[in-house]
C-alpha atoms as a PDB file:
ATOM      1  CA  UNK A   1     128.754 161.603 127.345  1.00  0.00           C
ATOM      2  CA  UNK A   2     131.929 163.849 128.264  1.00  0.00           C
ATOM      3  CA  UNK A   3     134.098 165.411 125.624  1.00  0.00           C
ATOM      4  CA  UNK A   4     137.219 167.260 125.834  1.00  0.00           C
ATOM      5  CA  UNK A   5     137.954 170.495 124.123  1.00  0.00           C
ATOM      6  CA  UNK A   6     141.028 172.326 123.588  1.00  0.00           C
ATOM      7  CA  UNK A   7     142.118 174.988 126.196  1.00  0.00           C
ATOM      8  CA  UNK A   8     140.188 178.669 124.647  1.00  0.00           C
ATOM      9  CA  UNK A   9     141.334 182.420 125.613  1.00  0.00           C
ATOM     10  CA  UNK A  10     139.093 182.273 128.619  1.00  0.00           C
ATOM     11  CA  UNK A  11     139.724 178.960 129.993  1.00  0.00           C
ATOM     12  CA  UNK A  12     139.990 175.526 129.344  1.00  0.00           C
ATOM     13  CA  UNK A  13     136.611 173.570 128.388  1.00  0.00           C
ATOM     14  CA  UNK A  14     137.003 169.957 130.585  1.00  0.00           C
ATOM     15  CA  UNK A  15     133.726 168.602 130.086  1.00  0.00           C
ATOM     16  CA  UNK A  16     130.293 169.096 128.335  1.00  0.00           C
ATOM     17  CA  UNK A  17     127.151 166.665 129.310  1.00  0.00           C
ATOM     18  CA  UNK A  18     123.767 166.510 127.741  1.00  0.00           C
ATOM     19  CA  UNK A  19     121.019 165.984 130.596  1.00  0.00           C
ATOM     20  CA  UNK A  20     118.205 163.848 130.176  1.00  0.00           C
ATOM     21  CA  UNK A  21     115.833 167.023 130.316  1.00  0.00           C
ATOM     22  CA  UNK A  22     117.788 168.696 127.175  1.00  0.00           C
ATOM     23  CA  UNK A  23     119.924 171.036 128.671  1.00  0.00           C
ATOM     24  CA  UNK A  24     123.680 171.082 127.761  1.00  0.00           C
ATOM     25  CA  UNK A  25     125.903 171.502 130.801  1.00  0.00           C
ATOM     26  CA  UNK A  26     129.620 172.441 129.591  1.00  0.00           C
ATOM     27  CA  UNK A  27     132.589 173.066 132.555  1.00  0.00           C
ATOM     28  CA  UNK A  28     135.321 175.565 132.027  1.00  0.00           C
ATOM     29  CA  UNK A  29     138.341 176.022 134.078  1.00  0.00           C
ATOM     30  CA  UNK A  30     139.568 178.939 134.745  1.00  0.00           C
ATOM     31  CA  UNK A  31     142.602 181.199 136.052  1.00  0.00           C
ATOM     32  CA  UNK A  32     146.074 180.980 136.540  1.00  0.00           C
ATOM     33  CA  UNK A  33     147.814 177.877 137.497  1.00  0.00           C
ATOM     34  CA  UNK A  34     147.004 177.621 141.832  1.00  0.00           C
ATOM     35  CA  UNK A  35     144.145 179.542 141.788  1.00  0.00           C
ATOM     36  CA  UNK A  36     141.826 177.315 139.112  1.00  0.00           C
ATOM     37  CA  UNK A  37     138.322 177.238 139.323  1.00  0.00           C
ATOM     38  CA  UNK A  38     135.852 175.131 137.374  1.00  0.00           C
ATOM     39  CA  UNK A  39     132.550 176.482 136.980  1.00  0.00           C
ATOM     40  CA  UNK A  40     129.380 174.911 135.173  1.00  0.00           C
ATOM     41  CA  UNK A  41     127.297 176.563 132.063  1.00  0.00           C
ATOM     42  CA  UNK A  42     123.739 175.306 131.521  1.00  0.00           C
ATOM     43  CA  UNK A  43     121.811 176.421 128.637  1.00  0.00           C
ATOM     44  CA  UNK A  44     118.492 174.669 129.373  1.00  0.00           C
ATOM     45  CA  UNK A  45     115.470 173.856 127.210  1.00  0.00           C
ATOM     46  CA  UNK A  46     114.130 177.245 126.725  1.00  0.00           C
ATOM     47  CA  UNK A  47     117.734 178.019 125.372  1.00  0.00           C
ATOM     48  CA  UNK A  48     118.842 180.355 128.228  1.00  0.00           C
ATOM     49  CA  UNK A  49     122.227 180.251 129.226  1.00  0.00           C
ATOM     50  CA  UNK A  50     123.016 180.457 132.864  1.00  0.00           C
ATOM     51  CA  UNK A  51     126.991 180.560 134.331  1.00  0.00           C
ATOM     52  CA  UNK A  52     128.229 179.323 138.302  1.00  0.00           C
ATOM     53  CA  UNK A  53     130.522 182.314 138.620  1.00  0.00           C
ATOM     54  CA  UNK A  54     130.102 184.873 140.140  1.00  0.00           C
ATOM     55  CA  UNK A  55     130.358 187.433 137.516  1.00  0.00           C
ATOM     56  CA  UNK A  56     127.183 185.918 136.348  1.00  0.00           C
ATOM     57  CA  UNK A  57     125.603 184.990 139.532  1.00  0.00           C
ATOM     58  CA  UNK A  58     125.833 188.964 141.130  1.00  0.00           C
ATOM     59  CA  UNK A  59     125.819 191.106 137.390  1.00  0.00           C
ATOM     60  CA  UNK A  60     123.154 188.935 136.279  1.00  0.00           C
ATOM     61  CA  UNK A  61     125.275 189.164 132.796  1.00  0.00           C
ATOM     62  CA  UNK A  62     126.481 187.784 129.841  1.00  0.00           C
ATOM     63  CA  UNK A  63     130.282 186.563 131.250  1.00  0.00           C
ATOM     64  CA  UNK A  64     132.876 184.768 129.105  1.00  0.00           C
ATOM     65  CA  UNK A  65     132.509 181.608 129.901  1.00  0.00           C
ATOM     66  CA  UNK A  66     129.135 181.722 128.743  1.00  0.00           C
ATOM     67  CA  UNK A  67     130.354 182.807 125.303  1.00  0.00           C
ATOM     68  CA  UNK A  68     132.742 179.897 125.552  1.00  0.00           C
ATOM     69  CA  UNK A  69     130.295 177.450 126.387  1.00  0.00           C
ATOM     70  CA  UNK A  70     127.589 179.070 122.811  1.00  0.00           C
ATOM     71  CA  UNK A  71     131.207 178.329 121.166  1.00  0.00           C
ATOM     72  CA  UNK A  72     131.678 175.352 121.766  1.00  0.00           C
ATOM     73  CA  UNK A  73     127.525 173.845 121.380  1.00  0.00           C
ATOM     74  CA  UNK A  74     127.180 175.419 117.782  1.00  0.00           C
ATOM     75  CA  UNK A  75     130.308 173.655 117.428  1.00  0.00           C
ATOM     76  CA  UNK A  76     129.550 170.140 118.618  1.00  0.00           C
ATOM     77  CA  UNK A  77     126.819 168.476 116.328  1.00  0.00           C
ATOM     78  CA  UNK A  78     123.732 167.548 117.407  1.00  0.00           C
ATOM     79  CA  UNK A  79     123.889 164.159 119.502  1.00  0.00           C
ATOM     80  CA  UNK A  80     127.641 164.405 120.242  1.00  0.00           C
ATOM     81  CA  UNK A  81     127.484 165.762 124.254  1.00  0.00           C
END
């Protein structure tokens, strides 16, 4: 199930999902008006958090919308995604 949550410092949060294996997917938009781009956070099973952007993808570290996306799951109660 999708949710929407308000826009955050960082970006906007447009949609978290719950798969079917346990992980939580939540999607963040980000930058300035013409140049948004939404990218996807997974935290999966084991509870590690992975981010599509490439801050993540080529530091191989923590980036914001990770810390968003821990935000906004220890705010959503269990069995609302």
């Amino acid at each position: 199930m999708a949710r929407s949550h308000k826009a955050t410092g960082t970006g906007k949060v447009v949609a978290t999902h719950e798969l079917d294996s346990g992980s939580i997917v939540v999607v963040i938009e980000s930058g300035v008006p013409g140049s948004r781009r939404r990218y996807n956070v997974k935290k999966d099973v084991f509870g590690e958090f992975t981010c599509t952007c490439p801050d993540h993808v080529y530091r191989e570290r923590q980036c914001k919308h990770i810390a968003v996306a821990k935000g906004v799951i220890q705010a959503t109660p269990k069995g609302e995604f």
